[in-house]
Protein backbone atom coordinates (compact mmCIF):
# COMPACT_ATOMS: atom_id res chain seq x y z
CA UNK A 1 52.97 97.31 37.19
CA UNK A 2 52.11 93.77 38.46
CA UNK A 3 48.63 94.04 36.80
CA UNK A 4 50.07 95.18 33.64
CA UNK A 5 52.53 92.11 33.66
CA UNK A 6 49.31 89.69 34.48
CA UNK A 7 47.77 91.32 31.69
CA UNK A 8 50.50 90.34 29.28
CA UNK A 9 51.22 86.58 30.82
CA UNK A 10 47.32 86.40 30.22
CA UNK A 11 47.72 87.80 26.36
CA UNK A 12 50.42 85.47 25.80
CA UNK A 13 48.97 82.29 27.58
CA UNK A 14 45.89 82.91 24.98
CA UNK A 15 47.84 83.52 21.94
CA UNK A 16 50.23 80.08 22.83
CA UNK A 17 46.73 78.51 23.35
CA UNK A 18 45.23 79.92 19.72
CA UNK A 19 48.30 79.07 18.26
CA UNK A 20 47.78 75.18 19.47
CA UNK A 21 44.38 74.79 18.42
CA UNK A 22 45.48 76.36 14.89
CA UNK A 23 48.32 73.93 14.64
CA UNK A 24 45.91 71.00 15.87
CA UNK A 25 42.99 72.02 13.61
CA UNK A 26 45.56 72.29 10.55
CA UNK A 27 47.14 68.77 11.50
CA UNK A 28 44.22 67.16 11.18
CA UNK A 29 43.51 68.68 8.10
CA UNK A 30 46.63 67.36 6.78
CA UNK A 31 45.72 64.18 8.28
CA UNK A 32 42.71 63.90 5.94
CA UNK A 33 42.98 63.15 2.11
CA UNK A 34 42.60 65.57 -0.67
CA UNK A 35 40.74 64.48 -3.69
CA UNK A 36 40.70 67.89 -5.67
CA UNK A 37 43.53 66.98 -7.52
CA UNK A 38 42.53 63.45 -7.70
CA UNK A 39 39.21 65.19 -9.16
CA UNK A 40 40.88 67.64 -11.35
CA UNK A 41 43.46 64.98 -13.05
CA UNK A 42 41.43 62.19 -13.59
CA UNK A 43 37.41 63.25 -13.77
CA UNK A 44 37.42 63.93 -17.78
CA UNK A 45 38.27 60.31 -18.34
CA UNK A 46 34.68 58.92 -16.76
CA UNK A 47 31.50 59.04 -19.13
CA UNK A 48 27.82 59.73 -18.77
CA UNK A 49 26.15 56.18 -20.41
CA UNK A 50 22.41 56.50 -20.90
CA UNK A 51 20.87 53.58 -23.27
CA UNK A 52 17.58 53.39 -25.25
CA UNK A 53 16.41 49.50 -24.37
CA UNK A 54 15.19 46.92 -26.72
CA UNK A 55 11.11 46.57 -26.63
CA UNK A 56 10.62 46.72 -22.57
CA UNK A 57 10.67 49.46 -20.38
CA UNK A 58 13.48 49.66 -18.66
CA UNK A 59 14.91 51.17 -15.32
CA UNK A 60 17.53 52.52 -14.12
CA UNK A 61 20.80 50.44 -13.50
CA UNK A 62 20.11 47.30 -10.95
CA UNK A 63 20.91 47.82 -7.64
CA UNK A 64 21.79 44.11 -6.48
CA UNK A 65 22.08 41.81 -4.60
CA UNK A 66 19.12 43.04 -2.51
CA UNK A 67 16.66 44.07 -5.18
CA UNK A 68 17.05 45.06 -8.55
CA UNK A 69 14.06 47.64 -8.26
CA UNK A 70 15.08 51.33 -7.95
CA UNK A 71 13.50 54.18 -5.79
CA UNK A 72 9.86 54.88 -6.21
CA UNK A 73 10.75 58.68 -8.12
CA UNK A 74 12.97 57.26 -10.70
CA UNK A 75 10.30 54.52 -11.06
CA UNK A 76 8.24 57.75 -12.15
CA UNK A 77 10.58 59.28 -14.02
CA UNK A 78 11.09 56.52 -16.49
CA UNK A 79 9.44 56.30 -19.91
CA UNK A 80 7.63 53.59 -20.09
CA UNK A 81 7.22 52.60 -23.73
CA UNK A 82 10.96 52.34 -24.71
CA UNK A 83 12.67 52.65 -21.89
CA UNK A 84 16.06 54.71 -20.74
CA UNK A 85 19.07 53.39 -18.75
CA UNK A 86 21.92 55.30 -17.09
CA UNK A 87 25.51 54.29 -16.08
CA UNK A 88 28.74 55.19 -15.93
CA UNK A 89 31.82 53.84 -17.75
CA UNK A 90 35.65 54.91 -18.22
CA UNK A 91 37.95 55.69 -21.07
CA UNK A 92 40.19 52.80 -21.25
CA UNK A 93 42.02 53.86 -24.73
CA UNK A 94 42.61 57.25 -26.74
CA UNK A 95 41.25 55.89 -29.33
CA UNK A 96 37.57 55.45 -28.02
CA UNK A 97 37.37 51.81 -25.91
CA UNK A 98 35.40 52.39 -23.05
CA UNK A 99 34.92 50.08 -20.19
CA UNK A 100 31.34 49.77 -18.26
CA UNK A 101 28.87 47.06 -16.76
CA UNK A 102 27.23 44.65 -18.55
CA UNK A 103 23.86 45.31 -17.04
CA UNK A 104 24.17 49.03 -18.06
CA UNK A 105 24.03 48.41 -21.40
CA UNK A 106 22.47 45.30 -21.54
CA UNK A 107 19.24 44.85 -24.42
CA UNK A 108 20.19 47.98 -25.67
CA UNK A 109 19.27 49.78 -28.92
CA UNK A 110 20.85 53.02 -28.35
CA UNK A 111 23.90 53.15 -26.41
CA UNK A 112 25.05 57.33 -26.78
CA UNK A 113 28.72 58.04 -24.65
CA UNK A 114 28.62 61.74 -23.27
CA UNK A 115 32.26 63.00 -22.77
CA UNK A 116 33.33 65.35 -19.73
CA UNK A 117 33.37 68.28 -22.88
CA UNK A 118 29.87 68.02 -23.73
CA UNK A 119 29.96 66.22 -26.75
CA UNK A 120 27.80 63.42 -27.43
CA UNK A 121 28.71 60.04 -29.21
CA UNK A 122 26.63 57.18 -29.83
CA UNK A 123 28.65 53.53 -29.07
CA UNK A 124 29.08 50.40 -30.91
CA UNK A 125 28.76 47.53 -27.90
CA UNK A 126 31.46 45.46 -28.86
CA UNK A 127 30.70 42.43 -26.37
CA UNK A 128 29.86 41.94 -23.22
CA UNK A 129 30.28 39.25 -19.97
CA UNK A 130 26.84 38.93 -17.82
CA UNK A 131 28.72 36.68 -15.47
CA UNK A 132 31.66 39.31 -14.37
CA UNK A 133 28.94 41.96 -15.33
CA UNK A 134 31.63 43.70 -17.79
CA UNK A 135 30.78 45.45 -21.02
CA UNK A 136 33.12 47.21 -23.60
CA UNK A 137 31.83 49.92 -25.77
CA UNK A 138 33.62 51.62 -28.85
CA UNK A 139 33.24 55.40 -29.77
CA UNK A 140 34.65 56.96 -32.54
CA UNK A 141 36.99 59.79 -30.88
CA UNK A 142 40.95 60.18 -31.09
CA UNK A 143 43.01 61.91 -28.16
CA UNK A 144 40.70 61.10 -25.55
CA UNK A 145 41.87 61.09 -22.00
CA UNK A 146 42.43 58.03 -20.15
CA UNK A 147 42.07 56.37 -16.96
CA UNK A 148 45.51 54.74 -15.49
CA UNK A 149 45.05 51.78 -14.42
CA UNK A 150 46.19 50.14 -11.16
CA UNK A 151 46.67 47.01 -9.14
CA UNK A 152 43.59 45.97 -6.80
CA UNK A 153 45.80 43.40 -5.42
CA UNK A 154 48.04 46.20 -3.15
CA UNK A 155 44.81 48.02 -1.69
CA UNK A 156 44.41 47.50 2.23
CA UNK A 157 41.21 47.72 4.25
CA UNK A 158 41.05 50.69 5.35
CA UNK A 159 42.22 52.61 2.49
CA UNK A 160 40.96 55.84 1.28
CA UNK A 161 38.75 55.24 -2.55
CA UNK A 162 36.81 57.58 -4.17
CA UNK A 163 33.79 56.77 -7.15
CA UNK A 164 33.36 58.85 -9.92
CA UNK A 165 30.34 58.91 -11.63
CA UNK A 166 26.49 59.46 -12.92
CA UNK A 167 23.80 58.89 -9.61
CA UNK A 168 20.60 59.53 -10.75
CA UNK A 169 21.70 61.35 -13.83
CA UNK A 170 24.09 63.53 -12.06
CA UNK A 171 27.39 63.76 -13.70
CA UNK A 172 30.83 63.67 -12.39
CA UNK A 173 29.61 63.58 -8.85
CA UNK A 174 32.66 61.97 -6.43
CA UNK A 175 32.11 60.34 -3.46
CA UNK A 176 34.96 58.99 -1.24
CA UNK A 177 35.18 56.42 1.32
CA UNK A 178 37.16 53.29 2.68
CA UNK A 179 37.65 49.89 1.56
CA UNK A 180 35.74 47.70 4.01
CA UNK A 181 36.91 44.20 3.04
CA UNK A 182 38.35 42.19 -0.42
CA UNK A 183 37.55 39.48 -2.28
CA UNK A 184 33.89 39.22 -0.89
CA UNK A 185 31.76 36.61 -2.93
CA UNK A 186 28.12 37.26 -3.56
CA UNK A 187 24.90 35.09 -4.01
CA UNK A 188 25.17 33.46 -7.20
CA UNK A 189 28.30 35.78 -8.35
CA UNK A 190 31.14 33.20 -7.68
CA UNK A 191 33.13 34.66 -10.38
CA UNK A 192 34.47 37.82 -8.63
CA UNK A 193 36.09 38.46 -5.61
CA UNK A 194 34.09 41.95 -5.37
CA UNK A 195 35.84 44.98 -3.36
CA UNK A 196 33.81 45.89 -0.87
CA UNK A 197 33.50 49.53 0.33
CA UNK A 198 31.48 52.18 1.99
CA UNK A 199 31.65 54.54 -0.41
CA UNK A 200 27.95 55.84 -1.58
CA UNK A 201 27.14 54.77 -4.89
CA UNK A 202 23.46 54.71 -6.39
CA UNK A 203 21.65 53.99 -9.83
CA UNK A 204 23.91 55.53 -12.57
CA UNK A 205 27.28 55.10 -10.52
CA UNK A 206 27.03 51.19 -11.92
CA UNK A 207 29.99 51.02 -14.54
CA UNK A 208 32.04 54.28 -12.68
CA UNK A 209 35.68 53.87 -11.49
CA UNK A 210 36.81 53.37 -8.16
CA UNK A 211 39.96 55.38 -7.64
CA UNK A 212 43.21 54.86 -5.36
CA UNK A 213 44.53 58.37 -3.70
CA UNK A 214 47.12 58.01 -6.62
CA UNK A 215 44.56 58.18 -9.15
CA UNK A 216 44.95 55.02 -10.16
CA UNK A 217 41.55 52.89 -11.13
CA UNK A 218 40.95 49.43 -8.79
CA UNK A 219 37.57 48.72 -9.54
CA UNK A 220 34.26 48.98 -11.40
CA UNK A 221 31.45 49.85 -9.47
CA UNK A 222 29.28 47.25 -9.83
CA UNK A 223 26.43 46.64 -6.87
CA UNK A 224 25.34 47.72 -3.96
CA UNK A 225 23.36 46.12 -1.11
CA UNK A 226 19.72 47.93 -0.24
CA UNK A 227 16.53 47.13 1.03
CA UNK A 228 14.90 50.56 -0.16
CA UNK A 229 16.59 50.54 -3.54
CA UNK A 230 19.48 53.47 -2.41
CA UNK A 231 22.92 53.40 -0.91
CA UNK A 232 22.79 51.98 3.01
CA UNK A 233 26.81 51.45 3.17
CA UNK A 234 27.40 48.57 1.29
CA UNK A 235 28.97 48.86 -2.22
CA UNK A 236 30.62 46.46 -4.33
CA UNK A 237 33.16 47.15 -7.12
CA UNK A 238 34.72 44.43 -9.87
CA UNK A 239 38.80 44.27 -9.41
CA UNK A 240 40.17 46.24 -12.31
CA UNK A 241 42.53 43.86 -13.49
CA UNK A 242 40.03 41.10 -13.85
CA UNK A 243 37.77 43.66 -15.65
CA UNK A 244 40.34 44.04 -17.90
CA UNK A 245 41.09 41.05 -19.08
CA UNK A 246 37.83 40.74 -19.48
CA UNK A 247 38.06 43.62 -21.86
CA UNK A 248 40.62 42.60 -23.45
CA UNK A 249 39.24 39.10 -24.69
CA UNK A 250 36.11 40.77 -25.68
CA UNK A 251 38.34 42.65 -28.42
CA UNK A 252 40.52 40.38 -29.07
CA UNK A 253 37.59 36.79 -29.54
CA UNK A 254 34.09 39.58 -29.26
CA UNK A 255 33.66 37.30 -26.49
CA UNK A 256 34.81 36.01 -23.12
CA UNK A 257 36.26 31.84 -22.89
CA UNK A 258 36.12 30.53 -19.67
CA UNK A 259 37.31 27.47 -18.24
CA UNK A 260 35.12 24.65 -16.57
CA UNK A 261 35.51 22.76 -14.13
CA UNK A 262 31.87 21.69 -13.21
CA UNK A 263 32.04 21.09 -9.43
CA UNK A 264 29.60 22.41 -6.74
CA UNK A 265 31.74 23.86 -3.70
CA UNK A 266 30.95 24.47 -0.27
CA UNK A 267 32.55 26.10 2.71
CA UNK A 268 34.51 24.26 5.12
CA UNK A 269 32.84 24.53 8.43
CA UNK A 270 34.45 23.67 11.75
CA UNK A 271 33.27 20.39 12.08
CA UNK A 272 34.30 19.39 9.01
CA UNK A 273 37.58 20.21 9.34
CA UNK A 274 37.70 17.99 12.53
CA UNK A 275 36.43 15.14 10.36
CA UNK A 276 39.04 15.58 7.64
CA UNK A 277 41.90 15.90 9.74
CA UNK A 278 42.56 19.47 8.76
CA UNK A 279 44.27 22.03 11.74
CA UNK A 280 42.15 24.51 10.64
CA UNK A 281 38.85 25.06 8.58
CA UNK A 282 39.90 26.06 4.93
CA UNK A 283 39.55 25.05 1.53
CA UNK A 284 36.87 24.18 -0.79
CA UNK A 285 34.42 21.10 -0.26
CA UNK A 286 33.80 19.29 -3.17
CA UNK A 287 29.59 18.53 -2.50
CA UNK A 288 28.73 17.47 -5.74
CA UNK A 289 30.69 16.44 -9.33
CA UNK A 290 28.26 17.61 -12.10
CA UNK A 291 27.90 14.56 -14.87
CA UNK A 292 29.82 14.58 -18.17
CA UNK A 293 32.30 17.46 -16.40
CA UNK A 294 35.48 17.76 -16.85
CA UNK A 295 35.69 17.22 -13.10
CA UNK A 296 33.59 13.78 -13.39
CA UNK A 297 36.47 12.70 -15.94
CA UNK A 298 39.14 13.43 -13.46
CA UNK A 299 40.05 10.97 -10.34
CA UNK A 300 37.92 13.96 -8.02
CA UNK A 301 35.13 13.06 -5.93
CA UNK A 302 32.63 14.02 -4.26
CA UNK A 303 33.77 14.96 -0.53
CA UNK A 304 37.10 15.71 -1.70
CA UNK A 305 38.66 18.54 -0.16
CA UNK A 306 40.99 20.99 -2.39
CA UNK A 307 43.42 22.73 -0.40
CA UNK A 308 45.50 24.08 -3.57
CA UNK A 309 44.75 25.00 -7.36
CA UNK A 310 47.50 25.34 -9.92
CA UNK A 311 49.80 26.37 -6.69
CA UNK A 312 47.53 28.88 -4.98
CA UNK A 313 45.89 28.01 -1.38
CA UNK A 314 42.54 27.70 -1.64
CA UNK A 315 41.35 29.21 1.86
CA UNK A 316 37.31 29.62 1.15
CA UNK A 317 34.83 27.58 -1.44
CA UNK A 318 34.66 31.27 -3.35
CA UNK A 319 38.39 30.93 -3.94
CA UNK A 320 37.60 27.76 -6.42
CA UNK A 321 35.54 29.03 -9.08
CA UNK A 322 37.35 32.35 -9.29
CA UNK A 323 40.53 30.45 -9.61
CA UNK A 324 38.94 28.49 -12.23
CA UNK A 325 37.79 31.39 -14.45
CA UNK A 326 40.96 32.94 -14.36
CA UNK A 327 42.23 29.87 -16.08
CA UNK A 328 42.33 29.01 -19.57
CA UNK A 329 40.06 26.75 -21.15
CA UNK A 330 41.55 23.38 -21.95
CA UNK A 331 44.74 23.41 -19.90
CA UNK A 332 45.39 21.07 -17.45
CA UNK A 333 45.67 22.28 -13.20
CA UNK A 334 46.97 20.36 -10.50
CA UNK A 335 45.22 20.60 -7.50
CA UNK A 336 45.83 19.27 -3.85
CA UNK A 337 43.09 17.59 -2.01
CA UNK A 338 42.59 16.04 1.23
CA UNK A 339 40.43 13.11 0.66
CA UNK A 340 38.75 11.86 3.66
CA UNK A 341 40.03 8.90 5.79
CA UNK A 342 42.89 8.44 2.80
CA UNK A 343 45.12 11.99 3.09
CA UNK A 344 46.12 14.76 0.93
CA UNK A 345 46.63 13.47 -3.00
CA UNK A 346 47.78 15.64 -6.17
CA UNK A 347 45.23 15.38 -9.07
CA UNK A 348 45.71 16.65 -12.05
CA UNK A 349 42.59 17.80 -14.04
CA UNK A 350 41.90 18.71 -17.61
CA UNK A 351 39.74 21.70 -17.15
CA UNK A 352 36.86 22.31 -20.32
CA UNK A 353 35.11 25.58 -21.78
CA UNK A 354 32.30 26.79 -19.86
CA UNK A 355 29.14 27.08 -22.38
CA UNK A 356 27.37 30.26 -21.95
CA UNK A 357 24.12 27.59 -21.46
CA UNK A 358 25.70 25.90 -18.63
CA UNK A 359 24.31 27.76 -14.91
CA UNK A 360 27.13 27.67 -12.83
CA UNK A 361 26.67 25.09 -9.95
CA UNK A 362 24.73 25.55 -6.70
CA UNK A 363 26.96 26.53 -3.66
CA UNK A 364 26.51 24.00 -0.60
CA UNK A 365 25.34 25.19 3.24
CA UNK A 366 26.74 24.23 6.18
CA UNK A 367 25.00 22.41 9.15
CA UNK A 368 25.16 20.55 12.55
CA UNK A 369 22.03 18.74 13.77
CA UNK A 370 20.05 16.63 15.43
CA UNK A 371 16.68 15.75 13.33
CA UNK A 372 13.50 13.23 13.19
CA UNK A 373 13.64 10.62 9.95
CA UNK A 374 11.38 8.71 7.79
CA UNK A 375 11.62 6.39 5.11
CA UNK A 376 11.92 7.10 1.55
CA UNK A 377 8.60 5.92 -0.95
CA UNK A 378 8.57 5.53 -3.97
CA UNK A 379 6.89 7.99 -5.35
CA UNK A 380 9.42 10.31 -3.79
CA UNK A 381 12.56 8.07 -5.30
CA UNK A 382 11.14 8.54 -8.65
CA UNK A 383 10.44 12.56 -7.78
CA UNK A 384 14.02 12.83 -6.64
CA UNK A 385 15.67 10.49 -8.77
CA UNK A 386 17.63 8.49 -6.32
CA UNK A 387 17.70 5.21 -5.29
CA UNK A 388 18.45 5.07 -1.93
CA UNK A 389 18.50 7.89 1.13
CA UNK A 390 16.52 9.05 3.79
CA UNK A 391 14.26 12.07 4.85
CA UNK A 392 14.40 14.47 6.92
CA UNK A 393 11.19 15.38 8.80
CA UNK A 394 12.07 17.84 11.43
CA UNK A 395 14.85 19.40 12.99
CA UNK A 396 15.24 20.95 16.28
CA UNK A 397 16.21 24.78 17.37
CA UNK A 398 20.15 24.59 16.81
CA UNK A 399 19.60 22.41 13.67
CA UNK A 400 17.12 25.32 12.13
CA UNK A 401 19.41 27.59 13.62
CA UNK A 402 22.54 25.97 11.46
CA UNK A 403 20.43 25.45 8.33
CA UNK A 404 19.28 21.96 7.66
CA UNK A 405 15.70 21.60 6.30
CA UNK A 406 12.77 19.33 6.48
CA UNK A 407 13.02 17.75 3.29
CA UNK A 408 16.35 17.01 3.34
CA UNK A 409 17.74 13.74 1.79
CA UNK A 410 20.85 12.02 3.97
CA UNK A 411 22.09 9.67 1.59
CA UNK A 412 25.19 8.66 2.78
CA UNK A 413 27.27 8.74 6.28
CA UNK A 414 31.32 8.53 6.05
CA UNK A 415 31.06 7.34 2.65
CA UNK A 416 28.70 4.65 2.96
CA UNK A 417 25.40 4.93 1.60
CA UNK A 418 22.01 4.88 3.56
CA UNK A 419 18.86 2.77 2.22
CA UNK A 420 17.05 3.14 5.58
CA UNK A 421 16.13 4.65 9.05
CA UNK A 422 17.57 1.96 10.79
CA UNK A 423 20.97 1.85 8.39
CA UNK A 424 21.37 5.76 9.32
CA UNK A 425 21.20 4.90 13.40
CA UNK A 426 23.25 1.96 13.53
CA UNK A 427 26.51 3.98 11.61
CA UNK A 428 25.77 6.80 13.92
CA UNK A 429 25.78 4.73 16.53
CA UNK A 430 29.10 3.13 16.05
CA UNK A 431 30.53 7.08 15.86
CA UNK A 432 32.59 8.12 18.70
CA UNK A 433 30.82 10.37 20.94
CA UNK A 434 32.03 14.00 20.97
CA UNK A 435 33.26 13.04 16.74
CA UNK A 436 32.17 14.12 13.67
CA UNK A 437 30.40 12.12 11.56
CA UNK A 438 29.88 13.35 7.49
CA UNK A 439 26.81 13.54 6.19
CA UNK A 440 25.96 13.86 2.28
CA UNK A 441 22.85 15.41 1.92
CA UNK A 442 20.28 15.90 -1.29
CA UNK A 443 18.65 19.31 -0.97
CA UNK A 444 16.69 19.74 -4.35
CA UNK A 445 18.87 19.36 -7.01
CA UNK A 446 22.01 20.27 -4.87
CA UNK A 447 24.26 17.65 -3.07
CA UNK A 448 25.68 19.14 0.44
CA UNK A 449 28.14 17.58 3.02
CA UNK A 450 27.32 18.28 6.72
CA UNK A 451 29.70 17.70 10.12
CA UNK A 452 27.38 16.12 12.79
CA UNK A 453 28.56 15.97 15.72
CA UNK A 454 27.85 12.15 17.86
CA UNK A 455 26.33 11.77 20.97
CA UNK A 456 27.22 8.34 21.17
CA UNK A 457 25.51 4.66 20.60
C-alpha cells in the first residue's frame, strides 16, 4: 500500500511538473508576436518592381551606405547589355499610385508592377526625389488593395517591425525584427531621419514596407549597411509620413520644392559647448554660410549656434537640414541661436528654394588638438583662395585620434582672424588654461569650428 501511494505522489508530482513546462512553453509563445495575420491582411498590397535600364547595365538595387555593389552571383546573373533592376514598392491608392525608391527605378525604360495575383502591369514613373530616395509610379488598375498608413513618430526602440518584400527576386518574403534606434542621419543623406532596424533586408527589399504589429506602414526600406554587399544587421527605412508627402507633391507639382537655407552644420562637441556657455552639448553649429544664400542674407553667422527652428529644439546638426526640408520654400522661420561671447538672439530668416543643381553643404567634424604650424605662401593663398590663415603640419596621437588633419587651415581663434604663426600663439596664449578656445578651420572647401582646449601662456 505505501508503494502504491509513492507511486501515485510520483505520477502526480510529474504530471504538475508537465503541466508547468506546458504552461511556461505556451507563455512564452504568447509572449512572442504573430505576424500571420499581419501577413495574411496586408501582403497583397506590396509589389514585385523589376525595371529595364536606360543604355547601361544595371544591377540590382544599391545597397548603401557601405557599397553600392551587390553579391558576386547576382553580379552574374545580370544581363549585361540592357540591364534589369528589382525592388519593391506598395499600393498607396485603389486606383493604381504606388510608392517605391527612387534608386529602384531610377534611368529606367521599362518599369512593369507585378501584383500579389499574378498579373503584370507596366508603370508610368510619375516623378521622383533622389535626395529622400522616393519614387511614385502609376498603374492602370481599379480596386486594388492598399497599404494603411501609420505614424513613425509613436514607434519605440525596441518595437517589433516586419519588411515585406522582393530579396533577390523572391516575392512576398517577410522578415521581422526590432527597431534599433530613430532618426539616424547618414553620410551625405541629411534629409532623413532614417529608422534604423535589424530586420534583414537585401537587394530587391529596397522600396518594401516596414510594418507596425498593427499593420500599419512606418517606413520604406531604403538602405542597408554591408561590407560584402548582403544584410549584416543594419537596415535603414525612410519615415512613412515624410515619404508621403513626398508623394504627394510629386502628384500634385510632378516634382518635389524644397526649402533652402544654405548653411553647413556641424555637431556640437563637448568642448564647444563649454566655450558657448551652453549646460549641455546640443544644437547645430553654424561652420560655414554658403554665399548668395538665403542664410548669407539673414543677420546668421558663421559660429552661430541654433538651439531652435520655427519652435522645435534642435538637439543634433542632422536635426537642421531635416527641419529645413520639411519647410516650405519662401516662408520665413525664426530660429534661436546662441551666438558666442554675445548670448542667445531670435533671427528671423527668409528661407529660398533649393535648386536641384545646388549639392547640399558639407557637414563639419569635430576636434581637440595639439598640432605643429607653418606659414601660409602664396602659392597656397591663391590655391585656397584665402587671404589670411595658417597650416597645419602635423598633429599628435589624440589630435589624429579626434580628427584634425595635416593640411588644415586655422583661420581664425575666438573670432579674430589669424595672418600668422606667431598671431595664432600669442591669442592662445592669453587663453585661460584648462578653457576652450574656438578654432575656425578651412578643410578643402569646407569651413569647420573646433574646441581646443589651453594649456596656458
Amino acid at each position: 500500500m505505501l508503494a502504491h501511494n509513492l507511486i501515485k505522489r510520483l505520477i502526480l508530482s510529474v504530471s504538475i511538473f508537465a503541466m508547468l513546462v506546458v504552461s511556461a512553453a505556451r507563455a512564452e509563445t504568447l509572449a512572442l508576436p504573430d505576424f500571420t495575420r499581419l501577413v495574411r491582411n496586408h501582403g497583397a498590397a506590396v509589389v514585385n518592381i523589376s525595371t529595364t535600364q536606360r543604355g547601361r547595365g544595371s544591377l540590382p538595387e544599391s545597397v548603401k551606405p557601405e557599397t553600392r555593389d551587390p553579391p558576386r552571383e547576382m553580379l552574374e546573373q545580370t544581363p549585361r547589355s540592357e540591364g534589369t533592376s528589382l525592388g519593391s514598392g506598395l499600393i498607396i491608392s485603389h486606383d493604381g499610385y504606388i510608392l517605391t525608391c527612387a534608386h529602384v527605378v531610377e534611368d529606367a525604360r521599362e518599369i512593369a508592377v507585378r501584383l500579389s495575383d499574378r498579373r503584370e502591369l507596366t508603370a508610368k514613373l510619375v516623378g521622383l526625389d533622389s535626395r529622400t530616395d522616393i519614387a511614385l509610379l502609376k498603374i492602370e488598375a481599379t480596386a486594388l488593395p492598399v497599404t494603411i498608413i501609420g505614424n513613425p513618430h509613436k514607434l519605440e526602440v525596441g518595437e517589433w517591425v516586419l519588411a515585406i518584400g522582393s530579396p533577390f527576386g523572391f516575392e512576398r518574403s517577410a522578415t521581422a525584427g526590432i527597431v534599433s534606434a530613430k532618426g539616424r542621419s547618414l553620410p551625405n543623406e541629411n534629409y532623413i531621419p532614417f529608422i534604423q532596424t535589424d530586420v534583414a533586408i537585401n537587394p530587391g527589399n529596397s522600396g518594401g514596407p516596414l510594418f507596425n504589429l498593427r499593420g500599419e506602414v512606418v517606413g520604406v526600406n531604403s538602405q542597408i549597411y554591408s561590407r560584402n554587399g548582403g544584410f549584416m544587421g543594419v537596415s535603414f527605412s525612410i519615415p512613412i509620413d515624410l515619404a508621403m508627402r513626398v508623394a504627394e507633391q510629386i502628384k500634385r507639382d510632378g516634382r518635389l520644392r524644397r526649402a533652402w537655407l544654405g548653411v553647413s552644420p556641424q555637431e556640437v562637441t563637448r568642448g564647444l559647448a563649454i566655450s558657448y556657455a551652453l549646460d549641455r552639448p546640443r544644437g547645430a553649429l553654424i561652420a560655414d554660410i554658403l554665399p548668395e544664400s538665403p542664410a548669407a542674407r539673414s543677420e546668421l553667422r558663421p559660429g552661430d549656434v541654433v538651439l531652435e527652428y520655427d519652435g522645435k529644439p534642435v538637439e543634433f546638426s542632422a536635426d537642421l537640414p531635416q527641419y529645413v526640408s520639411q519647410s516650405a520654400p519662401n516662408v520665413r522661420v525664426k530660429m534661436r541661436v546662441q551666438r558666442r561671447g554675445s548670448g542667445v538672439r531670435e533671427i528671423t530668416v527668409g528661407l529660398g528654394e533649393l535648386q536641384e543643381e545646388m549639392a547640399p553643404p558639407p557637414v563639419g567634424e569635430k576636434l581637440r588638438a595639439a598640432l605643429a604650424l607653418s606659414e601660409l605662401t602664396e602659392r597656397q593663398r591663391r590655391q585656397e583662395n584665402i587671404t589670411n590663415g595658417v597650416m597645419v603640419e602635423g598633429v599628435d596621437v589624440s589630435a589624429r585620434q579626434a580628427g584634425l588633419r595635416a593640411g588644415d587651415i586655422i583661420t581664425e581663434i575666438d573670432g579674430k582672424r589669424i595672418f600668422d604663426v606667431t598671431g595664432l600663439q600669442r591669442l592662445l596664449a592669453h587663453v585661460p588654461s584648462g578653457q576652450y578656445a574656438v578654432l575656425r578651420v578651412r578643410r578643402g572647401p569646407q569651413a569647420l569650428y573646433i574646441a581646443v582646449l589651453a594649456n596656458g601662456g
